[in-house]
N, C-alpha and C. Protein backbone atom coordinates (compact mmCIF):
# COMPACT_ATOMS: atom_id res chain seq x y z
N UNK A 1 -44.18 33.77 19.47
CA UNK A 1 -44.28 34.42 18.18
C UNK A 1 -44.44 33.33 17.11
N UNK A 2 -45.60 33.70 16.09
CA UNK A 2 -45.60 32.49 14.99
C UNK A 2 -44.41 32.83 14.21
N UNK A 3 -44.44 31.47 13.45
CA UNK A 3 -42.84 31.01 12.49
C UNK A 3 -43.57 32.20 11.23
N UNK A 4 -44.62 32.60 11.18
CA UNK A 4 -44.85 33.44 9.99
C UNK A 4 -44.56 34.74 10.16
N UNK A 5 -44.96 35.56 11.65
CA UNK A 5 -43.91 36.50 11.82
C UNK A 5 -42.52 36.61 12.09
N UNK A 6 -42.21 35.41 12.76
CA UNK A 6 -41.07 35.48 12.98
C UNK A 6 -40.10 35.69 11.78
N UNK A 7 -40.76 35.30 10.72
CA UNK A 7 -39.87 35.00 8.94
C UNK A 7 -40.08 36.54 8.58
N UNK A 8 -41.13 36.93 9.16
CA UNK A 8 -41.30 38.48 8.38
C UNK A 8 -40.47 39.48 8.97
N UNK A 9 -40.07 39.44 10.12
CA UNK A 9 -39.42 40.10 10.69
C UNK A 9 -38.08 39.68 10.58
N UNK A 10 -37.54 38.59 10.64
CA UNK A 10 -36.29 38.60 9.82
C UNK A 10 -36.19 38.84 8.81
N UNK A 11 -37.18 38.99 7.59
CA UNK A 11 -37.27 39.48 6.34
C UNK A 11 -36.87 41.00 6.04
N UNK A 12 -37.32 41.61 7.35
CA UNK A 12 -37.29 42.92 7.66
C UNK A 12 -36.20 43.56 8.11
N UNK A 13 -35.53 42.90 9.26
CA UNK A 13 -34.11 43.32 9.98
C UNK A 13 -33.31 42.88 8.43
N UNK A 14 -33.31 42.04 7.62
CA UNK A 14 -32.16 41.93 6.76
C UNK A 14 -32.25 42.65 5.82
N UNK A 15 -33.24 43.12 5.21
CA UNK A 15 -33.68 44.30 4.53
C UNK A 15 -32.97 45.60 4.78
N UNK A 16 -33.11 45.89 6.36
CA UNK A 16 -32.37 47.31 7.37
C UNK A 16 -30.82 47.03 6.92
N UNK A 17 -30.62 46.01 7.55
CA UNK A 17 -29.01 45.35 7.40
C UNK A 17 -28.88 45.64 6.33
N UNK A 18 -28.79 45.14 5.26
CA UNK A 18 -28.69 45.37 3.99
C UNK A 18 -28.37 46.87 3.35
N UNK A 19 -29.42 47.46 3.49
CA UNK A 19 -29.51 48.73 3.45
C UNK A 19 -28.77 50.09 4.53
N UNK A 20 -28.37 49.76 5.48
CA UNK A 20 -27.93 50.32 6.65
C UNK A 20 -26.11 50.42 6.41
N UNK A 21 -25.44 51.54 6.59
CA UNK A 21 -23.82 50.85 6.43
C UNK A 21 -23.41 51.19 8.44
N UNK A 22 -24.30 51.97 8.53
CA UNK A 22 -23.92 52.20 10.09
C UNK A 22 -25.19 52.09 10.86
N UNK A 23 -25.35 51.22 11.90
CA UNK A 23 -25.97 50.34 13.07
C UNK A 23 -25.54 50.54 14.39
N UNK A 24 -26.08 50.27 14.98
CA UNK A 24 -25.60 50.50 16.57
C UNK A 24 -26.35 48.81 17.71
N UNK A 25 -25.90 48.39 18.24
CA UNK A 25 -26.36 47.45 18.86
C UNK A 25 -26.77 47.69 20.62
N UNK A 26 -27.23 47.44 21.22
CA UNK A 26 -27.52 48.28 22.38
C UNK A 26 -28.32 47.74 23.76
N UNK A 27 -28.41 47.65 23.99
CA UNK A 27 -29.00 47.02 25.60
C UNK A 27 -29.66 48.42 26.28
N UNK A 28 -30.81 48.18 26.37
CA UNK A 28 -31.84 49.79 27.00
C UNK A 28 -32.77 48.84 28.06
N UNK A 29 -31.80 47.45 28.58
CA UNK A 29 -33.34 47.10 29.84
C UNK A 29 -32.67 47.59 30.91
N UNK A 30 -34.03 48.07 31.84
CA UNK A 30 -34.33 48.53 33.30
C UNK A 30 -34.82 50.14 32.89
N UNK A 31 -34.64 50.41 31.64
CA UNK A 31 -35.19 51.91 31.42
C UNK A 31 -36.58 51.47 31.62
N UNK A 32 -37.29 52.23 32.44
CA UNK A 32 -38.75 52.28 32.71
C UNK A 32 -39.20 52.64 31.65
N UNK A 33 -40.87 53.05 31.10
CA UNK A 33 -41.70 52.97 30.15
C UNK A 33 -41.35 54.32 29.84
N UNK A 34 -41.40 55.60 30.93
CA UNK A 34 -41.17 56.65 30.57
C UNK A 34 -40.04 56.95 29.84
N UNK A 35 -38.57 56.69 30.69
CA UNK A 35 -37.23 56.49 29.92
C UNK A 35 -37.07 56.49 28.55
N UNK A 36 -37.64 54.75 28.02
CA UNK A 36 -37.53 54.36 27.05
C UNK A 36 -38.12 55.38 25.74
N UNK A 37 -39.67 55.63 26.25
CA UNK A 37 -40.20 56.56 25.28
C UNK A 37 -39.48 57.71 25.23
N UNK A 38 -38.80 57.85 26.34
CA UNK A 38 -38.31 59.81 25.57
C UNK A 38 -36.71 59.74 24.80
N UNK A 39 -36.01 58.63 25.14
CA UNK A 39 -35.05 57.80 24.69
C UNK A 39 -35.50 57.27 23.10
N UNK A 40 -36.53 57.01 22.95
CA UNK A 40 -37.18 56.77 20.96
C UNK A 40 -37.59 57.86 20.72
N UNK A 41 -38.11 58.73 21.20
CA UNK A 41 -38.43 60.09 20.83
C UNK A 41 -37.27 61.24 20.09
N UNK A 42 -36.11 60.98 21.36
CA UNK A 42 -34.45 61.62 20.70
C UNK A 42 -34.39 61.03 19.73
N UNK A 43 -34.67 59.78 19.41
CA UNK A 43 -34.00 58.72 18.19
C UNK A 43 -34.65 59.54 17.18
N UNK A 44 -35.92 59.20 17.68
CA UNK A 44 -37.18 59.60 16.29
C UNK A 44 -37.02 61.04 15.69
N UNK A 45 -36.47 61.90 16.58
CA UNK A 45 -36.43 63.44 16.14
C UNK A 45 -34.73 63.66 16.15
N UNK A 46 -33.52 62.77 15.75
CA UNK A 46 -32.79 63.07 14.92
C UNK A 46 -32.56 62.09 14.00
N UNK A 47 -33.44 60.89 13.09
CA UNK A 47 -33.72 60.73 11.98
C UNK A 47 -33.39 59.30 12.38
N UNK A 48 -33.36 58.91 13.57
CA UNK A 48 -32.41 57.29 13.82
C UNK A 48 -33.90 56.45 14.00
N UNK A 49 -33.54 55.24 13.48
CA UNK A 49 -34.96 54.03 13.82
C UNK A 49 -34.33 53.38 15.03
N UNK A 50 -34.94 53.40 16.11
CA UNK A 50 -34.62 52.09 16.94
C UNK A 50 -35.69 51.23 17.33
N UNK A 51 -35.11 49.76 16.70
CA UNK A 51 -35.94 48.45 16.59
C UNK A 51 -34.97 47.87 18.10
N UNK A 52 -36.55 46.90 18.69
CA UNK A 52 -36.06 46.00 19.77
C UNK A 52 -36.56 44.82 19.38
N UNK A 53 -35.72 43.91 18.93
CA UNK A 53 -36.06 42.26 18.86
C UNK A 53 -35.29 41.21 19.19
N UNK A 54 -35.92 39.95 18.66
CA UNK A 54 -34.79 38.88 19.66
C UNK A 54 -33.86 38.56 19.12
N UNK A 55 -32.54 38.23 20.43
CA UNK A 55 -31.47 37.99 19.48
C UNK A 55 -31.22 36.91 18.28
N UNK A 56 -31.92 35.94 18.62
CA UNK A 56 -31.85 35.10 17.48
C UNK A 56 -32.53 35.65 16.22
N UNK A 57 -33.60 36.62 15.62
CA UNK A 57 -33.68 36.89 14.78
C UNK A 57 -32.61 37.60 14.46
N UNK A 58 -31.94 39.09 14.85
CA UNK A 58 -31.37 39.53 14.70
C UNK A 58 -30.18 38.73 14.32
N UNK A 59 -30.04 37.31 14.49
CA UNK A 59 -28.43 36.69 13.87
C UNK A 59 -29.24 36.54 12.75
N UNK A 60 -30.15 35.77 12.81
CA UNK A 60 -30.36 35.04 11.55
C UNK A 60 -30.52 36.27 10.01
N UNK A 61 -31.00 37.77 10.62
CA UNK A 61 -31.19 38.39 10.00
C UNK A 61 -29.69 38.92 9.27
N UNK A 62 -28.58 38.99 10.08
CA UNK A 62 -27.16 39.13 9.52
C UNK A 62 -26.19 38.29 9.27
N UNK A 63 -27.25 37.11 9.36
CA UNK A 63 -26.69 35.85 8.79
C UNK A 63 -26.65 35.98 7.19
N UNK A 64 -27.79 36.12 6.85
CA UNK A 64 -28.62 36.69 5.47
C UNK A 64 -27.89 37.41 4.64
N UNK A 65 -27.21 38.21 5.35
CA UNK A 65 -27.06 39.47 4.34
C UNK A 65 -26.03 39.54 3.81
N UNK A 66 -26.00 39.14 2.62
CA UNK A 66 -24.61 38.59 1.70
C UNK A 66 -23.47 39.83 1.40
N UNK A 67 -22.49 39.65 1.38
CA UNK A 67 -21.13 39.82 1.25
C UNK A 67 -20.77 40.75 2.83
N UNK A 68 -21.22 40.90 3.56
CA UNK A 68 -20.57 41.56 5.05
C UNK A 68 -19.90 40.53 6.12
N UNK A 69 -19.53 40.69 6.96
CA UNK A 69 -18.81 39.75 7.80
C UNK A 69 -19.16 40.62 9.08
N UNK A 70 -20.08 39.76 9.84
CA UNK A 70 -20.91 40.28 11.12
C UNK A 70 -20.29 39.14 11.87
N UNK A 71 -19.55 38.37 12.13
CA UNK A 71 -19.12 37.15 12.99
C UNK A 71 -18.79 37.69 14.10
N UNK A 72 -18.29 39.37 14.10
CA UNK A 72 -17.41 39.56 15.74
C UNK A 72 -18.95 40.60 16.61
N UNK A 73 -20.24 40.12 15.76
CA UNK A 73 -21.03 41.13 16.69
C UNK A 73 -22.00 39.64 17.31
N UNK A 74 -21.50 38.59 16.42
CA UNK A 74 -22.93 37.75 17.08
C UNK A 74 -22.53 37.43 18.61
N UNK A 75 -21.33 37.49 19.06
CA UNK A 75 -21.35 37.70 20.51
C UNK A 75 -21.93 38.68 21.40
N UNK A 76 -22.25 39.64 20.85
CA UNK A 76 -22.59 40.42 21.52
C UNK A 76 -24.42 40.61 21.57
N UNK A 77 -25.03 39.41 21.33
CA UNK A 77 -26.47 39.41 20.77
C UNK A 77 -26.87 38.45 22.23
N UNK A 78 -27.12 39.26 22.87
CA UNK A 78 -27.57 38.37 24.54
C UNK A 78 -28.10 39.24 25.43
N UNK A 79 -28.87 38.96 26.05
CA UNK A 79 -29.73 40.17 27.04
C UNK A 79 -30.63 40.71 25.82
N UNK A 80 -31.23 41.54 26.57
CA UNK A 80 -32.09 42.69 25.79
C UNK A 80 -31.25 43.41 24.92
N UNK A 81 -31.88 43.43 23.23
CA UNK A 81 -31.00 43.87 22.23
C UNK A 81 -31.92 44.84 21.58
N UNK A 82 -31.49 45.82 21.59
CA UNK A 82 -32.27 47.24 20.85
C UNK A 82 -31.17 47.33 19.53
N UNK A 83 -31.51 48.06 18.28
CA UNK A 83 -30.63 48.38 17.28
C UNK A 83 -31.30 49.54 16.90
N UNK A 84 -30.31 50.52 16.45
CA UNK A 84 -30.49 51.71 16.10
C UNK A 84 -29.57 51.60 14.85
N UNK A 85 -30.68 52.20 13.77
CA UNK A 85 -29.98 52.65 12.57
C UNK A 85 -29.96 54.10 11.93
N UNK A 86 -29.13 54.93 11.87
CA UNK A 86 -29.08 55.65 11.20
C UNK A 86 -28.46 55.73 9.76
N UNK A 87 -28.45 57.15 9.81
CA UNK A 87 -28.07 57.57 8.47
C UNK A 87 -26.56 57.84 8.17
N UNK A 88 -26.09 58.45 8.92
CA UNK A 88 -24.89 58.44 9.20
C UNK A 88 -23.55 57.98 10.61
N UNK A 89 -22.72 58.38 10.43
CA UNK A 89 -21.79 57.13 11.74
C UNK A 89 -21.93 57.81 12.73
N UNK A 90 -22.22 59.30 13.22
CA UNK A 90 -21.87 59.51 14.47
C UNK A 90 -23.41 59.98 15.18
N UNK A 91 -24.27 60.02 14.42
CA UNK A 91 -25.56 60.93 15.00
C UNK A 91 -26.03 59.82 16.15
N UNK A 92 -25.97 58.41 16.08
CA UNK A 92 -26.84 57.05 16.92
C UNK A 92 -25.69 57.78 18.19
N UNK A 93 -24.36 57.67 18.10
CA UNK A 93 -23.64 57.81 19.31
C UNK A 93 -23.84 59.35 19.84
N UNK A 94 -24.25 60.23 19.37
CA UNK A 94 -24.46 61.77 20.03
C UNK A 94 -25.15 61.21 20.60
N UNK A 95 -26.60 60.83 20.09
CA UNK A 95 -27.65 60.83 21.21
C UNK A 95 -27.83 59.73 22.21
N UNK A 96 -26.85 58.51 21.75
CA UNK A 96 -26.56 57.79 23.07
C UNK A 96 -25.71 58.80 24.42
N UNK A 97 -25.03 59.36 23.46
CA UNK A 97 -24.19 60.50 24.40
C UNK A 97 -24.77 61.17 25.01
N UNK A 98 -26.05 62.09 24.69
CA UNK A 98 -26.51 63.13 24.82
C UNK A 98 -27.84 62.28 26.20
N UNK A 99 -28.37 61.20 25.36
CA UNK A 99 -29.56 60.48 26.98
C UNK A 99 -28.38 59.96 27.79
N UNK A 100 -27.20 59.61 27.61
CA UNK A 100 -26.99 58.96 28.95
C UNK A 100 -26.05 60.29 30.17
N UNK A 101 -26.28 61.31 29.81
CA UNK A 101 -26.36 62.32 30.99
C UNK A 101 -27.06 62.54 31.78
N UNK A 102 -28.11 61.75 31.74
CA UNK A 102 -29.01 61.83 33.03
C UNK A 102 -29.55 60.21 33.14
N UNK A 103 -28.78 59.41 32.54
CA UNK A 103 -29.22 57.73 32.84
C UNK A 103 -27.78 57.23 32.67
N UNK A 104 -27.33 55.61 33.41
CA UNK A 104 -27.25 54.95 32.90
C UNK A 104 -27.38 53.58 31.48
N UNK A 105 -28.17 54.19 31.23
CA UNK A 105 -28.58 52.90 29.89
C UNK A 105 -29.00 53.94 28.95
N UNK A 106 -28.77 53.87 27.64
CA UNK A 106 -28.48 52.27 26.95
C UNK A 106 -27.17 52.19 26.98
N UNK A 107 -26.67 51.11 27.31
CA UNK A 107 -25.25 50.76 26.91
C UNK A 107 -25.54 50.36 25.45
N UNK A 108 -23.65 50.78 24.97
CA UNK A 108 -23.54 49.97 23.95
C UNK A 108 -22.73 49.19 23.59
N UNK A 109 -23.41 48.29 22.61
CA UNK A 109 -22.69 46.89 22.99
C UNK A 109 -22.07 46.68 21.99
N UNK A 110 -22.21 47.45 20.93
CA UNK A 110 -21.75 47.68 19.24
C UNK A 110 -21.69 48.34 17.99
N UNK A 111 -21.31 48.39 17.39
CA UNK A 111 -21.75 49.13 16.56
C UNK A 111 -20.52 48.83 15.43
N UNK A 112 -21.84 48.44 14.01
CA UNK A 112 -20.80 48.34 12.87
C UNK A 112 -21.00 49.94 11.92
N UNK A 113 -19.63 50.25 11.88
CA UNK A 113 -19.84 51.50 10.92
C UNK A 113 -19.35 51.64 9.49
N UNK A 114 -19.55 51.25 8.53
CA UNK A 114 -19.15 51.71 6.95
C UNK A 114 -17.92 50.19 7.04
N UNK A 115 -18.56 49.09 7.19
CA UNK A 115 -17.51 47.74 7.76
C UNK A 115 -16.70 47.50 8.71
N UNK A 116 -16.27 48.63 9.17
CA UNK A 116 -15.53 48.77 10.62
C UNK A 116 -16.55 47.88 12.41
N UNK A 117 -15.94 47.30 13.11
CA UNK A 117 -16.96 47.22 13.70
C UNK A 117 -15.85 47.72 15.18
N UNK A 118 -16.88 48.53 16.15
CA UNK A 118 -16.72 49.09 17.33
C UNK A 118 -17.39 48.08 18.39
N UNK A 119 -16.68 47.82 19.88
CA UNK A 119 -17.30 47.03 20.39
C UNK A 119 -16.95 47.16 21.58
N UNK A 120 -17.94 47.70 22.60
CA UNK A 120 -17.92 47.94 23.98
C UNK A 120 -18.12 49.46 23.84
N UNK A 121 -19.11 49.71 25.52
CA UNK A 121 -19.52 50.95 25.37
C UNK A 121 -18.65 51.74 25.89
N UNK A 122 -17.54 51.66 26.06
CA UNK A 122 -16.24 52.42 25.93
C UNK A 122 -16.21 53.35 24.49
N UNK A 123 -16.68 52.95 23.62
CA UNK A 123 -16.56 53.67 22.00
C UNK A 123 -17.44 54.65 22.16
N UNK A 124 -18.58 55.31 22.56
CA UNK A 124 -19.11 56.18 22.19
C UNK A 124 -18.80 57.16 22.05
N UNK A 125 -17.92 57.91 23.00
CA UNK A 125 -16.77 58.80 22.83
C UNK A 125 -16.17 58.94 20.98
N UNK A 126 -15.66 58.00 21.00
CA UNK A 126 -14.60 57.90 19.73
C UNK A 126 -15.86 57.55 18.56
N UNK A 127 -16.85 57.01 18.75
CA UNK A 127 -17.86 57.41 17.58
C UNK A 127 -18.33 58.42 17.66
N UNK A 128 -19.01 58.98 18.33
CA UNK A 128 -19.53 60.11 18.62
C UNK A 128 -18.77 61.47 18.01
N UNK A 129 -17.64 61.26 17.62
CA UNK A 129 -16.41 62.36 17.20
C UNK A 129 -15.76 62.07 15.71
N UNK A 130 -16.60 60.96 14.95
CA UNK A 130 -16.53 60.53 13.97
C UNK A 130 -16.91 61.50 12.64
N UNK A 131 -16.42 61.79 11.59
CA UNK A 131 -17.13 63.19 11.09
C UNK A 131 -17.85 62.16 9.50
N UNK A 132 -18.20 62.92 9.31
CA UNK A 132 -19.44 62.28 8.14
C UNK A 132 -18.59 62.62 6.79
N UNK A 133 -19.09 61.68 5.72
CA UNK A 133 -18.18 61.91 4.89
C UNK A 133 -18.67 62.98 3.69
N UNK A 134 -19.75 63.76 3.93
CA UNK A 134 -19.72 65.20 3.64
C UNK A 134 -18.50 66.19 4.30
N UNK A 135 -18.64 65.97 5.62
CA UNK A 135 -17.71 66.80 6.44
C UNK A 135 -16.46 66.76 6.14
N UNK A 136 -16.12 65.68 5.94
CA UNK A 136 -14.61 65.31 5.51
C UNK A 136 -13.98 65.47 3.67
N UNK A 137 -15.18 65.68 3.10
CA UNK A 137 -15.05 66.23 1.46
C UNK A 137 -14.95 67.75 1.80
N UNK A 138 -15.75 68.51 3.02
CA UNK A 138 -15.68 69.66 2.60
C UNK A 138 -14.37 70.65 2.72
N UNK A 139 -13.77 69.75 3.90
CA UNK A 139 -12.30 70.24 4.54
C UNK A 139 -11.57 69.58 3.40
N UNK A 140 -11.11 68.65 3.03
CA UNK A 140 -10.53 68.23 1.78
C UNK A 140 -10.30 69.83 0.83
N UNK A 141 -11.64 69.74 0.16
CA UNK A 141 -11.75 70.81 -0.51
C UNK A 141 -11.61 71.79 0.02
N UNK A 142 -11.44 72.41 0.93
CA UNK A 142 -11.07 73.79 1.72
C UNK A 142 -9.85 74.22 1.63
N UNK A 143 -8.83 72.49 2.05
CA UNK A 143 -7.42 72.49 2.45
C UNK A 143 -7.02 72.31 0.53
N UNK A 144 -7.75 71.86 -0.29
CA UNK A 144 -7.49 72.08 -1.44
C UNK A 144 -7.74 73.25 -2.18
N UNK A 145 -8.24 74.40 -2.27
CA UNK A 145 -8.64 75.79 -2.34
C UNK A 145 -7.35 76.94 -1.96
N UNK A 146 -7.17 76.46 -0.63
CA UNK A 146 -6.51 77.72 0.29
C UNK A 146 -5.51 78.18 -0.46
N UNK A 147 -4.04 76.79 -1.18
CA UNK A 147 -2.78 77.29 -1.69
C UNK A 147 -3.76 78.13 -2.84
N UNK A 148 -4.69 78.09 -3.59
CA UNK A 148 -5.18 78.70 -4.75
C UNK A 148 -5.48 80.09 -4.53
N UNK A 149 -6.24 80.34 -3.19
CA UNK A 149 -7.11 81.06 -2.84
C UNK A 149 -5.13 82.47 -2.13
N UNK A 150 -4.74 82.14 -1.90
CA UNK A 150 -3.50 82.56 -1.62
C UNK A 150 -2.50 83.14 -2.64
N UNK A 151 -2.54 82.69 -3.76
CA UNK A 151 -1.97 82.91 -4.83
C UNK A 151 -2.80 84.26 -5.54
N UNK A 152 -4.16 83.77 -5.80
CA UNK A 152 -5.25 85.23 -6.36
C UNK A 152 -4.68 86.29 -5.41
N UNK A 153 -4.85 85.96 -3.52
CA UNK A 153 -4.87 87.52 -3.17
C UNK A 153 -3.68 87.91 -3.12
N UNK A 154 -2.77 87.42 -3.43
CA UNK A 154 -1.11 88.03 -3.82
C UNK A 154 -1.46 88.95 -4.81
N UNK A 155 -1.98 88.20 -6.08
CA UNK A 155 -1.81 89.15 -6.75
C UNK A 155 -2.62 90.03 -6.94
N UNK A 156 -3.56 89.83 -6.57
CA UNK A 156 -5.00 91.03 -6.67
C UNK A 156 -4.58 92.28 -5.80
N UNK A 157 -3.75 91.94 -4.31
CA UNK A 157 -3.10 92.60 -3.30
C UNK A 157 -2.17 93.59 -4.02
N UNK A 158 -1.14 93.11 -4.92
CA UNK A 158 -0.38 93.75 -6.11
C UNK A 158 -0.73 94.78 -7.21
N UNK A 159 0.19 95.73 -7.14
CA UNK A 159 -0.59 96.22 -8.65
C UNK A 159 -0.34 95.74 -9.66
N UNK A 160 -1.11 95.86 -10.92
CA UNK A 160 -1.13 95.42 -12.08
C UNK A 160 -0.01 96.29 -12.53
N UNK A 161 1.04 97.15 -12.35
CA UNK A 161 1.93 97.73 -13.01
C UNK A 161 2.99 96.65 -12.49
N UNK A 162 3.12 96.09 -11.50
CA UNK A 162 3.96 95.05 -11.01
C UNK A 162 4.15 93.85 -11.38
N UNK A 163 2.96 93.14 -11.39
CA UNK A 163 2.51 91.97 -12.79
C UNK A 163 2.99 92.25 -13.52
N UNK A 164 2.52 92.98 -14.02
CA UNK A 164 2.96 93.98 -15.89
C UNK A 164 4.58 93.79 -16.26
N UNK A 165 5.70 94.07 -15.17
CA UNK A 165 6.64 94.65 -15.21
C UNK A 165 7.41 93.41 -14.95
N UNK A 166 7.04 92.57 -13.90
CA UNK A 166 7.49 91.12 -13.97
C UNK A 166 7.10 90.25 -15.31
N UNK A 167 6.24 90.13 -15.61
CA UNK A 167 6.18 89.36 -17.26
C UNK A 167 6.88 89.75 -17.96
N UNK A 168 6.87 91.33 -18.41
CA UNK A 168 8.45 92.10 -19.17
C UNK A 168 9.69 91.43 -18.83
N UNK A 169 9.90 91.08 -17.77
CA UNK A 169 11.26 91.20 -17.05
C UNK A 169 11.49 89.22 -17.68
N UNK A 170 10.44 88.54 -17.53
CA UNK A 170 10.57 87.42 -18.01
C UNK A 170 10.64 87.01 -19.17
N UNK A 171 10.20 87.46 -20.10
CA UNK A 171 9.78 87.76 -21.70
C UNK A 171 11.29 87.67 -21.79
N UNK A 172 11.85 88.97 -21.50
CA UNK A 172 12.79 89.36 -21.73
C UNK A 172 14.28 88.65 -21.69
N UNK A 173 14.10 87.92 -20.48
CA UNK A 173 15.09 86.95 -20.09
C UNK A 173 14.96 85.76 -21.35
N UNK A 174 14.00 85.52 -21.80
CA UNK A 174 13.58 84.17 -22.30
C UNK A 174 14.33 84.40 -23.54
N UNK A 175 14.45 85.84 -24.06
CA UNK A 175 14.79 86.08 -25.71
C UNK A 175 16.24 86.51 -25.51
């Protein structure tokens, strides 16, 4: 590879990096041609990019990328290195989940999520079950609602002569 692509393409992975808060690191050799393509195809049709390049770009590219701390993944940059980026933390590990029911590979060899970093393909499980932080605002707000939502049907459940008669009863106490 010339030193002029080679610069462009690290130009490129640090760009992803940069921009990316959740990555996946991955090893997909011995998948045959077929494999692989229907394996980027899952990627491609739930919104994930997966790039395959060499490991030394890939350091130099998260070497680059100012204020993160990637030191505990550059071990893991050896053999054949695929990276998958998505959009969010758990969708790269479903569908690692979801192809390796009928394969062995891709293992994974990493994965940094929102600064956290996961490491060994033991994690897919426990990423894979990771909830998105829409998901986790919406239950927030749900579990923040309910005492509210509990209180209205008390009293809506109630008659208004009962309301009525309790405020009297308080008024009353007060004077």
């Amino acid at each position: 590879m010339e030193k002029n692509l080679k610069n462009q393409e690290i130009a490129t992975l640090k760009e992803k990096f940069s921009n990316s808060t959740y990555f996946y690191i991955t090893d997909s050799s011995t998948l045959n041609v077929e494999k692989i393509n229907k394996f980027r195809r899952l990627c491609f049709n739930s919104g994930i990019e997966y790039r395959v390049s060499k490991n030394t770009l890939i350091r130099k590219a998260l070497e680059q990328v100012e204020g993160n701390n990637y030191e505990a993944l550059y071990p893991l940059l050896n053999g054949p290195t695929g990276v998958m980026f998505s959009a969010d933390s758990s969708s790269a590990a479903k569908v690692l989940k979801e192809f390796r029911k009928g394969n062995d590979k891709p293992v994974l060899k990493g994965a940094y999520i929102d600064s956290d970093i996961f490491i060994g393909d033991n994690q897919i499980a426990v990423l894979a079950a990771l909830k998105s932080k829409s998901e986790l605002l919406g239950e927030i707000i749900g579990l923040l609602q309910s005492p509210a939502k509990n209180v209205i049907s008390a009293l809506a459940g109630s008659s208004g002569q009962k309301i009525a008669s309790l405020l009297k009863t308080l008024e009353d106490r007060s004077n």
